[in-house]
C-alpha atoms as a PDB file:
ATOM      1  CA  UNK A   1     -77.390  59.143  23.750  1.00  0.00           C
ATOM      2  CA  UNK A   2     -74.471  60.977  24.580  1.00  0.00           C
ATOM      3  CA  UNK A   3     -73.043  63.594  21.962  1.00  0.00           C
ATOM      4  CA  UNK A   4     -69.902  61.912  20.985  1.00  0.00           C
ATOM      5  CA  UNK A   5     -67.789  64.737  19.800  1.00  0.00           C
ATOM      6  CA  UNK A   6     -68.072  66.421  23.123  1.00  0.00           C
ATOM      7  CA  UNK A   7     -66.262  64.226  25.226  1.00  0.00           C
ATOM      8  CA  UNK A   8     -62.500  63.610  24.256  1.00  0.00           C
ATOM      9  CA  UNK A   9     -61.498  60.173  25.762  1.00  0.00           C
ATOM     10  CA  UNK A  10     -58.116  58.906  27.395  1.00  0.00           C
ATOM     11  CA  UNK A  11     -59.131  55.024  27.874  1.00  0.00           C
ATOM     12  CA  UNK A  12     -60.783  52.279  25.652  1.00  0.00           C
ATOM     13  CA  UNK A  13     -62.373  48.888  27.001  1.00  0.00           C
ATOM     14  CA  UNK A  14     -62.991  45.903  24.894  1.00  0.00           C
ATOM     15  CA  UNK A  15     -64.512  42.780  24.947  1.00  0.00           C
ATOM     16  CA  UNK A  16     -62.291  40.239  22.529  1.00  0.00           C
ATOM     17  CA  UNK A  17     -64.728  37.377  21.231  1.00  0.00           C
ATOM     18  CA  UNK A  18     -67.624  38.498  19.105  1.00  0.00           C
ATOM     19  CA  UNK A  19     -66.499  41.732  19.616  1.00  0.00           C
ATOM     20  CA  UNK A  20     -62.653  42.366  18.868  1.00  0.00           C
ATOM     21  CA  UNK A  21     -62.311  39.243  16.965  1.00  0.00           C
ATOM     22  CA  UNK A  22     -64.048  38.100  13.939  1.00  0.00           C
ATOM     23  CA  UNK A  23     -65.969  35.087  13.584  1.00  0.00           C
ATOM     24  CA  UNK A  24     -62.522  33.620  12.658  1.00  0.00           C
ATOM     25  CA  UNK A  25     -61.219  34.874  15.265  1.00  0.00           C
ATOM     26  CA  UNK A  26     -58.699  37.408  13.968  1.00  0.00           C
ATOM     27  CA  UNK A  27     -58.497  41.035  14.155  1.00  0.00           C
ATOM     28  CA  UNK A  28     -58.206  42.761  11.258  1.00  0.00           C
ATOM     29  CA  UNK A  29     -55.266  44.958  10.151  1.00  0.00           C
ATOM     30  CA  UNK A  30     -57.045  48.614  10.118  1.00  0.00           C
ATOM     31  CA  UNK A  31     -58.197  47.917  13.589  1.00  0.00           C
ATOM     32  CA  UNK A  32     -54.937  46.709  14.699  1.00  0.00           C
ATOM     33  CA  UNK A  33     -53.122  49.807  13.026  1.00  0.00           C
ATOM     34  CA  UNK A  34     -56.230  51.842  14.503  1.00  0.00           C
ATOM     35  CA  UNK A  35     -55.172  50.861  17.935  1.00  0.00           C
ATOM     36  CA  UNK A  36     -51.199  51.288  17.974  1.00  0.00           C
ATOM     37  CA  UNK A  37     -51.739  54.561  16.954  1.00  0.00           C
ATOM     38  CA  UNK A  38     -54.403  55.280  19.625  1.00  0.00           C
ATOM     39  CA  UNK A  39     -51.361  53.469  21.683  1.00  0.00           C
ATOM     40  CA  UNK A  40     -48.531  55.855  20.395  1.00  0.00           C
ATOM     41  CA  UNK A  41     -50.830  58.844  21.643  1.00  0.00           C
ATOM     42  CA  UNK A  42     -50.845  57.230  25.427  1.00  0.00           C
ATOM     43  CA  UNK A  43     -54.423  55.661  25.075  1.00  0.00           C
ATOM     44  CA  UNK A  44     -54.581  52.564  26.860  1.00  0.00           C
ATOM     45  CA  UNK A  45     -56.448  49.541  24.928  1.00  0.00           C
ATOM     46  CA  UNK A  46     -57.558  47.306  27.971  1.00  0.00           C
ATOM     47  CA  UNK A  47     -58.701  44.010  26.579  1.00  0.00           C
ATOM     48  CA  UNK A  48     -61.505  42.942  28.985  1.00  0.00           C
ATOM     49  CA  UNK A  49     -62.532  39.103  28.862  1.00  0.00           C
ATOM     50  CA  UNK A  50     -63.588  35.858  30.634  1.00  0.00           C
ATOM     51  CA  UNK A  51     -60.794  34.663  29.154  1.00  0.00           C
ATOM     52  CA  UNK A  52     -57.177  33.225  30.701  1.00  0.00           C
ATOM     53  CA  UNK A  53     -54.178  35.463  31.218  1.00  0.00           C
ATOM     54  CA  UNK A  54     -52.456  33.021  27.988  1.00  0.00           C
ATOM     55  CA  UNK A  55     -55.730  33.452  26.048  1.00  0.00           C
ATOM     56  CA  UNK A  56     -55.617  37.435  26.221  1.00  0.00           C
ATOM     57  CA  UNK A  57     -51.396  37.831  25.942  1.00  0.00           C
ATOM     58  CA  UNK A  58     -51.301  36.472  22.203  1.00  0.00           C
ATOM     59  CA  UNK A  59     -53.811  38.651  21.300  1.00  0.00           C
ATOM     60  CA  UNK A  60     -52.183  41.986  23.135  1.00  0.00           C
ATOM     61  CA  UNK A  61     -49.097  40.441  21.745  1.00  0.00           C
ATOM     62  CA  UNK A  62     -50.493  40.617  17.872  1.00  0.00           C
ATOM     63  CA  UNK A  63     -51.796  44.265  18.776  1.00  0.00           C
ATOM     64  CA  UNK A  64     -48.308  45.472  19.470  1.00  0.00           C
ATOM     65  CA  UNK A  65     -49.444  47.126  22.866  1.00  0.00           C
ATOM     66  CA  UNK A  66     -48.402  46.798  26.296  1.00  0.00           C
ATOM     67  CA  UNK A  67     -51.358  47.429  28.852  1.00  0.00           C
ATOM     68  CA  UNK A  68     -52.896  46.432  31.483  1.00  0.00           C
ATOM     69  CA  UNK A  69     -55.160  43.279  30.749  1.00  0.00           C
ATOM     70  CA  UNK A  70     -58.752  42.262  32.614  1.00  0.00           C
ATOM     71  CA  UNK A  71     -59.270  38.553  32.843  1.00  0.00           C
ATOM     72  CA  UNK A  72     -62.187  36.233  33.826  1.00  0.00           C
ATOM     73  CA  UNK A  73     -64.603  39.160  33.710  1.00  0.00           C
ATOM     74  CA  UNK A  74     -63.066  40.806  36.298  1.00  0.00           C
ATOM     75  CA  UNK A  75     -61.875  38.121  38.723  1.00  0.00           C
ATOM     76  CA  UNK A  76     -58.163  38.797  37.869  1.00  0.00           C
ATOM     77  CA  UNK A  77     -56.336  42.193  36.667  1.00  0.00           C
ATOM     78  CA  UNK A  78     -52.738  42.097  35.591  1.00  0.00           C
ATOM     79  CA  UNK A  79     -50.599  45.261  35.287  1.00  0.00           C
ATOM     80  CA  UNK A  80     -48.253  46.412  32.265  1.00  0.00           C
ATOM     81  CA  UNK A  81     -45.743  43.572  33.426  1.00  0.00           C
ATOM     82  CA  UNK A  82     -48.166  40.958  33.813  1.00  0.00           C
ATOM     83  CA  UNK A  83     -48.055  40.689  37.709  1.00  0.00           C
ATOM     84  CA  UNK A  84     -51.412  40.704  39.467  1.00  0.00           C
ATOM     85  CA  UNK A  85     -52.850  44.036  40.811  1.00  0.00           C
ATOM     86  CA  UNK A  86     -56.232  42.981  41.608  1.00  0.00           C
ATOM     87  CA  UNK A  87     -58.012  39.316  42.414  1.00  0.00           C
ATOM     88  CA  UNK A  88     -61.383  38.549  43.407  1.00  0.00           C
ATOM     89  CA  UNK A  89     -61.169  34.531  43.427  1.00  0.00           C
ATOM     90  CA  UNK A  90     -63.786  31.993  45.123  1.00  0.00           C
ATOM     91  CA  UNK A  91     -62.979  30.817  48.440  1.00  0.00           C
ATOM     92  CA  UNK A  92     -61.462  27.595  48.702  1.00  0.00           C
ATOM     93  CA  UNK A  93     -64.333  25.812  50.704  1.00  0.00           C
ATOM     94  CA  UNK A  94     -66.860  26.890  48.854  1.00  0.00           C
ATOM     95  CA  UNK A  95     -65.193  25.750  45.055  1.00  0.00           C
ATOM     96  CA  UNK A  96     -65.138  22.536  46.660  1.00  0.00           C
ATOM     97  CA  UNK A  97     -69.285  22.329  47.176  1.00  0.00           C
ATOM     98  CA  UNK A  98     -69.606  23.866  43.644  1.00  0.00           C
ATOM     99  CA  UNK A  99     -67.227  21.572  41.736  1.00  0.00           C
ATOM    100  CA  UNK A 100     -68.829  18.361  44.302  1.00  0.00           C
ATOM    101  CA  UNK A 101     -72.225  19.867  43.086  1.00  0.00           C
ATOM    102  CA  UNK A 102     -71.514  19.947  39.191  1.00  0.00           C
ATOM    103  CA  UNK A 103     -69.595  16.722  38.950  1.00  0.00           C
ATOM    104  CA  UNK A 104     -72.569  14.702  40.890  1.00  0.00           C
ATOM    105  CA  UNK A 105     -75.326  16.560  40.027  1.00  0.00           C
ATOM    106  CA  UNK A 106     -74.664  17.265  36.425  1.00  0.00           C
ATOM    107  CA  UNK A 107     -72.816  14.524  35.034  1.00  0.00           C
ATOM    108  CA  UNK A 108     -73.430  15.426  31.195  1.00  0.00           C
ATOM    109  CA  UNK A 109     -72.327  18.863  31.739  1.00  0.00           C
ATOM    110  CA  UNK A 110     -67.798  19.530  30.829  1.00  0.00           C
ATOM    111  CA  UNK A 111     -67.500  21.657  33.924  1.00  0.00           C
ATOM    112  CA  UNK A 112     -63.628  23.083  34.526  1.00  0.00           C
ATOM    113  CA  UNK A 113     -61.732  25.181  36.771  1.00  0.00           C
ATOM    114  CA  UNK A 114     -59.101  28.240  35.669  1.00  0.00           C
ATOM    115  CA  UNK A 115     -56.942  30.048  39.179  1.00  0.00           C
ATOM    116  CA  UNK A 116     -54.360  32.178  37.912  1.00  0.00           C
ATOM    117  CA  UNK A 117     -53.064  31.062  34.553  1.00  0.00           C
ATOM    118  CA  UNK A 118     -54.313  27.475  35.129  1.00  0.00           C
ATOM    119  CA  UNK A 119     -56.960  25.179  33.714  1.00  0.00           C
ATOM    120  CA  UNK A 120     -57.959  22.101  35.088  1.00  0.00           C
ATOM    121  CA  UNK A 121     -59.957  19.566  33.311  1.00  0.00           C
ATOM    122  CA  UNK A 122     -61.282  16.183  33.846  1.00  0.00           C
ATOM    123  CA  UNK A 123     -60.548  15.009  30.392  1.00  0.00           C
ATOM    124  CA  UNK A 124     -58.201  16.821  27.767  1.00  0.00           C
ATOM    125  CA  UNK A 125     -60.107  15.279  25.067  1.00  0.00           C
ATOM    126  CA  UNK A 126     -63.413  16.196  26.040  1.00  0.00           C
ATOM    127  CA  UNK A 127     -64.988  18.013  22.957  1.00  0.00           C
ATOM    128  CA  UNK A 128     -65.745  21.052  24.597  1.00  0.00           C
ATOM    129  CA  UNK A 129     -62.063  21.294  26.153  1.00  0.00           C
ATOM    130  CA  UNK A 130     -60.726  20.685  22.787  1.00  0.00           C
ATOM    131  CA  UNK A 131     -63.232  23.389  21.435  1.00  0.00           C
ATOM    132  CA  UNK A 132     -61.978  26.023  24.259  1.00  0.00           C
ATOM    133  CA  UNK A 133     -58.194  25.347  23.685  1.00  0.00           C
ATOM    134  CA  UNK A 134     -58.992  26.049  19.755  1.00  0.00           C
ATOM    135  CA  UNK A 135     -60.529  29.039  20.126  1.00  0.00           C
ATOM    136  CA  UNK A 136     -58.521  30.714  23.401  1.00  0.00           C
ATOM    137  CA  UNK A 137     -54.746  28.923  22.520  1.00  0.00           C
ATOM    138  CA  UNK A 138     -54.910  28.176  26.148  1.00  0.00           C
ATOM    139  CA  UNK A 139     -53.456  24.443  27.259  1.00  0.00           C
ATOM    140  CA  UNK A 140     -55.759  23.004  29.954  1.00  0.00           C
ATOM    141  CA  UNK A 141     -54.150  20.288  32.485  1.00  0.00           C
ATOM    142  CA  UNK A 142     -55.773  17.296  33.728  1.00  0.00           C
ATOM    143  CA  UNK A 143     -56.013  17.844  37.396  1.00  0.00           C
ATOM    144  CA  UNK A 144     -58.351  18.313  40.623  1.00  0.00           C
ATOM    145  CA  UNK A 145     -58.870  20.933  42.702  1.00  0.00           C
ATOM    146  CA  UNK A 146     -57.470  19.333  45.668  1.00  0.00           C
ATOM    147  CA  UNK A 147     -54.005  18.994  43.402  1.00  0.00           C
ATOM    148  CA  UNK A 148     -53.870  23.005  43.789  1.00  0.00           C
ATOM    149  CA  UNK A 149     -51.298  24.060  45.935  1.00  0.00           C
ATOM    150  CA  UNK A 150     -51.979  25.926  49.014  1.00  0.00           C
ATOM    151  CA  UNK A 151     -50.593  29.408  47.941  1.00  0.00           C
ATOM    152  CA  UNK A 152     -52.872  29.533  44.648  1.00  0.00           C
ATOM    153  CA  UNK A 153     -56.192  27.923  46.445  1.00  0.00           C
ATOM    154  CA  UNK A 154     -58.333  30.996  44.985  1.00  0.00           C
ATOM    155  CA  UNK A 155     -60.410  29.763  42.109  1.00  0.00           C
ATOM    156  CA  UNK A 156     -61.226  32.499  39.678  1.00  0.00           C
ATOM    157  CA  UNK A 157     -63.440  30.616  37.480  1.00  0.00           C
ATOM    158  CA  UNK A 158     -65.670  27.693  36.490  1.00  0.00           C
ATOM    159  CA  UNK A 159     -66.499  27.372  33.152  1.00  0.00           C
ATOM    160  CA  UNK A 160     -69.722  24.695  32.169  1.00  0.00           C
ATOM    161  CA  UNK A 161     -70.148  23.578  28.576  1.00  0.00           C
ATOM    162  CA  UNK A 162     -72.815  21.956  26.959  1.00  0.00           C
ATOM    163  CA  UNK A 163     -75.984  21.794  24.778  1.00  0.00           C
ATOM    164  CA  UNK A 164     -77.761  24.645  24.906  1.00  0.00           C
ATOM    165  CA  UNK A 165     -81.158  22.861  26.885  1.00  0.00           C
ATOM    166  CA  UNK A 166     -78.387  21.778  29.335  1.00  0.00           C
ATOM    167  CA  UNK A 167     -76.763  25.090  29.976  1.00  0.00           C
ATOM    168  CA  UNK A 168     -80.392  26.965  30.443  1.00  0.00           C
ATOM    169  CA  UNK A 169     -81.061  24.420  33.165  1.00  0.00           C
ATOM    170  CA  UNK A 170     -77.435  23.996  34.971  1.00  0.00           C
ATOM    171  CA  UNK A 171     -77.892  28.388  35.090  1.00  0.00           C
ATOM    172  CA  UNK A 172     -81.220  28.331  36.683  1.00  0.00           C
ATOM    173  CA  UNK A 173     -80.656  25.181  38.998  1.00  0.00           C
ATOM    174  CA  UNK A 174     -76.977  26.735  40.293  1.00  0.00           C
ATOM    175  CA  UNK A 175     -78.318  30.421  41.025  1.00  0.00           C
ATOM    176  CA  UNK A 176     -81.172  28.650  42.819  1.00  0.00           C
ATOM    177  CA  UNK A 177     -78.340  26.655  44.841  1.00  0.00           C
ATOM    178  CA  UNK A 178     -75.277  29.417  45.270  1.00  0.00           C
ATOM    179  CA  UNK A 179     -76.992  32.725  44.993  1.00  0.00           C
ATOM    180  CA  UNK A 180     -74.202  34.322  46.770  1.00  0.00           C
ATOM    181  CA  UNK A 181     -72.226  33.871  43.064  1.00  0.00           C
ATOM    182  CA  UNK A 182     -71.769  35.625  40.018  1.00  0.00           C
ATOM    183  CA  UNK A 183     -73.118  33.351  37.630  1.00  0.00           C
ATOM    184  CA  UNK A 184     -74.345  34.159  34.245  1.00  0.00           C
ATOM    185  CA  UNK A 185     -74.250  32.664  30.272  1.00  0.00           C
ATOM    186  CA  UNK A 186     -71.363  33.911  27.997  1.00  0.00           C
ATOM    187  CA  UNK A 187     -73.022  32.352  24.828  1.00  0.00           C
ATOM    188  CA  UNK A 188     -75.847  30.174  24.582  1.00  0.00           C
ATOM    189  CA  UNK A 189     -73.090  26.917  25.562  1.00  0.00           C
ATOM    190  CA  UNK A 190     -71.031  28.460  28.273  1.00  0.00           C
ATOM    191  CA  UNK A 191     -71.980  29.338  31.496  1.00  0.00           C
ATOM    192  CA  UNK A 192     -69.608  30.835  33.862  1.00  0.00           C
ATOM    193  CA  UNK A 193     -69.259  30.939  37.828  1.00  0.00           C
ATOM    194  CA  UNK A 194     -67.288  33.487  39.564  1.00  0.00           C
ATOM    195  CA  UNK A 195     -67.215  34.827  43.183  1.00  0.00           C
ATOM    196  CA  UNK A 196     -69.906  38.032  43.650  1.00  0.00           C
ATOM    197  CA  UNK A 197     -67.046  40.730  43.849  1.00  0.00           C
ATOM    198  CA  UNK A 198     -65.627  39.596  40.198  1.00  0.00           C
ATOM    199  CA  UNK A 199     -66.965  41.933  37.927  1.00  0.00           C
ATOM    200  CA  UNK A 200     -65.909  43.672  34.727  1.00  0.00           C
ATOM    201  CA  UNK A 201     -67.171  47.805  36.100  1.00  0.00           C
ATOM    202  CA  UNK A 202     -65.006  46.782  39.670  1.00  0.00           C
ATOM    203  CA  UNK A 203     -61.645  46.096  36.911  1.00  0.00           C
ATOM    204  CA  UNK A 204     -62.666  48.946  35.238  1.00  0.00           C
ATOM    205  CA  UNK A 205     -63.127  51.541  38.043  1.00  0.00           C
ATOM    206  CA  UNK A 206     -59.977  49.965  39.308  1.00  0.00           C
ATOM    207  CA  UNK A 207     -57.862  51.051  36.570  1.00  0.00           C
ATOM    208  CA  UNK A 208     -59.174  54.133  36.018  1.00  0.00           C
ATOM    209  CA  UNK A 209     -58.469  54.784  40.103  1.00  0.00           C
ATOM    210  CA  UNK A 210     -54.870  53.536  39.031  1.00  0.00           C
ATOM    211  CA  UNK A 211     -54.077  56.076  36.245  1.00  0.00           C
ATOM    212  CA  UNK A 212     -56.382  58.541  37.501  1.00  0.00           C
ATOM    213  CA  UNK A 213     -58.647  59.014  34.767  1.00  0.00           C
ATOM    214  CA  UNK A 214     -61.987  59.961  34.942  1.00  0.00           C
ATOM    215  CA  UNK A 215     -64.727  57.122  34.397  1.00  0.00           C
ATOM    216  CA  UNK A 216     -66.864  59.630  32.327  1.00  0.00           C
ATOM    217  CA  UNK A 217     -63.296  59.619  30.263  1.00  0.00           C
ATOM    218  CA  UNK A 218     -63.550  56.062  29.352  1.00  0.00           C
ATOM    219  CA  UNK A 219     -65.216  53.972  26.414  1.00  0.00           C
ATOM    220  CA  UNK A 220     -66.548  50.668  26.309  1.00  0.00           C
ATOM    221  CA  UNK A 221     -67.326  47.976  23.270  1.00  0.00           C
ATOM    222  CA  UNK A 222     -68.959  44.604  24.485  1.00  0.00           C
ATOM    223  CA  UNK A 223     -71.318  41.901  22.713  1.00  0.00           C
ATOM    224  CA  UNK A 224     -72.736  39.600  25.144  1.00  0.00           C
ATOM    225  CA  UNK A 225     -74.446  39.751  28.701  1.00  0.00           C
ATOM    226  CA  UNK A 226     -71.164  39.641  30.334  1.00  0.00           C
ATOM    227  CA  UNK A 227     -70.466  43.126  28.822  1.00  0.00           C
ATOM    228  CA  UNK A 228     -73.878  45.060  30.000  1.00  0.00           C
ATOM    229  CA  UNK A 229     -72.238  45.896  33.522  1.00  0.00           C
ATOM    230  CA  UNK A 230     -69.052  47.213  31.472  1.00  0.00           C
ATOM    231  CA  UNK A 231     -71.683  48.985  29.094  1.00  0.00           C
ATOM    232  CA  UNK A 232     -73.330  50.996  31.424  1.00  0.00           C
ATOM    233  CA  UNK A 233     -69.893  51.911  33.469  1.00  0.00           C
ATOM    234  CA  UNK A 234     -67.872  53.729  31.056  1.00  0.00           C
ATOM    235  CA  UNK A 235     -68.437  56.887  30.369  1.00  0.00           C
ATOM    236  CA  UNK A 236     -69.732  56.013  26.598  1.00  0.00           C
ATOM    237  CA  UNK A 237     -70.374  52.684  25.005  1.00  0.00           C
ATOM    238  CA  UNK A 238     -70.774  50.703  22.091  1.00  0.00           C
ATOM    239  CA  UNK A 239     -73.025  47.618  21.788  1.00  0.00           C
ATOM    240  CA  UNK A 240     -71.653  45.720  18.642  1.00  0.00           C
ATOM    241  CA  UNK A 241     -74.381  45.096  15.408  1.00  0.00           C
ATOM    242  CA  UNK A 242     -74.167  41.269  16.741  1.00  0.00           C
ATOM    243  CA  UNK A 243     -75.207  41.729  20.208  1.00  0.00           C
ATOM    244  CA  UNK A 244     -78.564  40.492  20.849  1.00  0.00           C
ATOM    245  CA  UNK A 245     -81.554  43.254  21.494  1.00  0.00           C
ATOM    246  CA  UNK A 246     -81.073  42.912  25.524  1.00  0.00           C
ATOM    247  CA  UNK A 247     -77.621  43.911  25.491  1.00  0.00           C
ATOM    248  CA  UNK A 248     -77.798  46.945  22.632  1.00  0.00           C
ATOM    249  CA  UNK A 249     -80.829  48.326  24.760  1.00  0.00           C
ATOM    250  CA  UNK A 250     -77.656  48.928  27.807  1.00  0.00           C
ATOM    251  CA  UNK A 251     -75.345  50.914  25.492  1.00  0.00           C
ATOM    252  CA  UNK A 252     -75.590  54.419  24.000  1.00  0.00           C
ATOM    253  CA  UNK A 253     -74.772  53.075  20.909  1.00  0.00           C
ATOM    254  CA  UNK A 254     -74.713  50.488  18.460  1.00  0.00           C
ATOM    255  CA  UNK A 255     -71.885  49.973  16.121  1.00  0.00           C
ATOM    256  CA  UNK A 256     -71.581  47.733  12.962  1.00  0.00           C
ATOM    257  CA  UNK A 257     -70.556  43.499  13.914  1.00  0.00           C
ATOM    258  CA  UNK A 258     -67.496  42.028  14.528  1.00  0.00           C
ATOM    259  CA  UNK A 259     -67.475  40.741  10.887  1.00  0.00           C
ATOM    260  CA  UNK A 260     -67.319  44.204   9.667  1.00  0.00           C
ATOM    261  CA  UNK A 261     -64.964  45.804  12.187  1.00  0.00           C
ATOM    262  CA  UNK A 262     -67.440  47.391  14.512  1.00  0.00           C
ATOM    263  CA  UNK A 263     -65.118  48.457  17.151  1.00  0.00           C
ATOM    264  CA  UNK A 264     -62.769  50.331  14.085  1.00  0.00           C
ATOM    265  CA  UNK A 265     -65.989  52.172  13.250  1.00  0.00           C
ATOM    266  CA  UNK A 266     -66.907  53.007  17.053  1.00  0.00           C
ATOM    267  CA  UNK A 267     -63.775  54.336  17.364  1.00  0.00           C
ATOM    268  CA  UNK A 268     -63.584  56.584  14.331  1.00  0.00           C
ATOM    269  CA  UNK A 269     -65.765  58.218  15.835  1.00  0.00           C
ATOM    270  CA  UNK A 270     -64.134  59.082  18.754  1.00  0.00           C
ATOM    271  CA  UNK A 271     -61.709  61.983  19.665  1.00  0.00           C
ATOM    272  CA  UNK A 272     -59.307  61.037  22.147  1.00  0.00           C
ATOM    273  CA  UNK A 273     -56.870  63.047  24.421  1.00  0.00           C
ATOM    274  CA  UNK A 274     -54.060  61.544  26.231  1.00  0.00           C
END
């Protein structure tokens, strides 16, 4: 474990569900306050998610920041002004075979597609596309991927829903079938597909080539197995108190859960230097 009061830190990396966010998915007012004043002092707060530009902006938005924002995992990174800096989408071709594959293959599974600040869905009113939009505040569109126009054809993401069962067997039949992807489980329901170069440590080393900060400068809070590549990046980390065993095993230390404002306590104990 590294000895947190040597280190003073210039750059913060967060996960936002089960991590930021509460299990009502709010943030609470000490951490918020907690981060604008790590803001006022130049410290970027880079909220890091699998999430769609419009689910991470009302969030940023509520925080009272203005920084540079890491979406689908890594897939898309958007600057201070919300214009794309960095994109690591699937090929066109080869969305087509996945999204042929899923709608065939696994019939039972809600499978949809987000490129850019878009989400395309077979049926609005699919429970698991009404349970997204609730959570995120993101408005899917009923759509294929052929409807796409030609400048956008670069699919950042597919997102699968379903029963648990269902999920563990869609993960291990489509890494048997596209092992050239990034595909992993974001919760026991969700799995999500991205190309190979989308990763959350390629955004991060990214941004800290961009504003020239050391990686050993930076800290990281995740929950899930989408974080552990983030974990072991930064230069310190925190695993949240609701992270299963797996991922707390990854980070040099374990803070409290998101229900009682574990990233507010990882950071109190942080010094940080602009």
């Amino acid at each position: 474990m590294i000895d947190i009061d040597i280190m003073k830190y210039k750059m913060i990396f967060s996960d936002i569900d089960g991590t930021l966010l509460n299990s009502n998915h709010q943030v609470s007012r000490a951490a918020r306050e907690k981060i604008q004043e790590l803001n006022k002092q130049g410290i970027p707060f880079i909220l890091v998610s699998a999430r769609m530009p419009s689910g991470i902006l009302p969030i940023q938005r509520e925080l009272g920041i203005n920084s540079p924002i890491v979406c689908y995992s890594g897939a898309l990174v958007l600057n201070e002004s919300g214009e794309c800096v960095k994109t690591a989408g699937i090929e066109y071709e080869k969305s087509l075979l996945v999204d042929a594959y899923l709608k065939s293959e696994w019939k039972h599974i809600c499978s949809s597609t987000f490129y850019f600040d878009n989400w395309l869905v077979d049926q609005k009113e699919d429970k698991w596309v009404m349970q997204e939009e609730r959570i995120t505040s993101s408005f899917p569109v009923e759509g294929e991927i052929g409807d796409i126009p030609l400048p956008d054809r670069e699919i950042h993401k597919f997102l699968c829903m379903g029963e648990t069962e269902q999920i563990t067997a869609l993960n291990e039949a489509m890494k048997e079938k596209f092992p050239e992807l990034s595909i992993y489980r974001s919760k026991d329901t969700y799995l999500e597909i991205m190309d190979r170069a989308a990763s959350k440590s390629g955004a991060i080393e990214f941004l800290c080539q961009k504003y020239e900060i050391p990686i050993e400068a930076t800290v990281s809070f995740g929950d899930n197995f989408n974080d552990i590549d983030m974990l072991l990046t930064t230069g310190n980390s925190f695993a949240m108190g609701n992270a299963p065993d797996e991922v707390k095993e990854q980070a040099l230390n374990i803070t409290l859960d998101n229900d009682h404002d574990g990233v507010l306590a990882g950071l109190n104990q942080l010094e940080f230097t602009k």
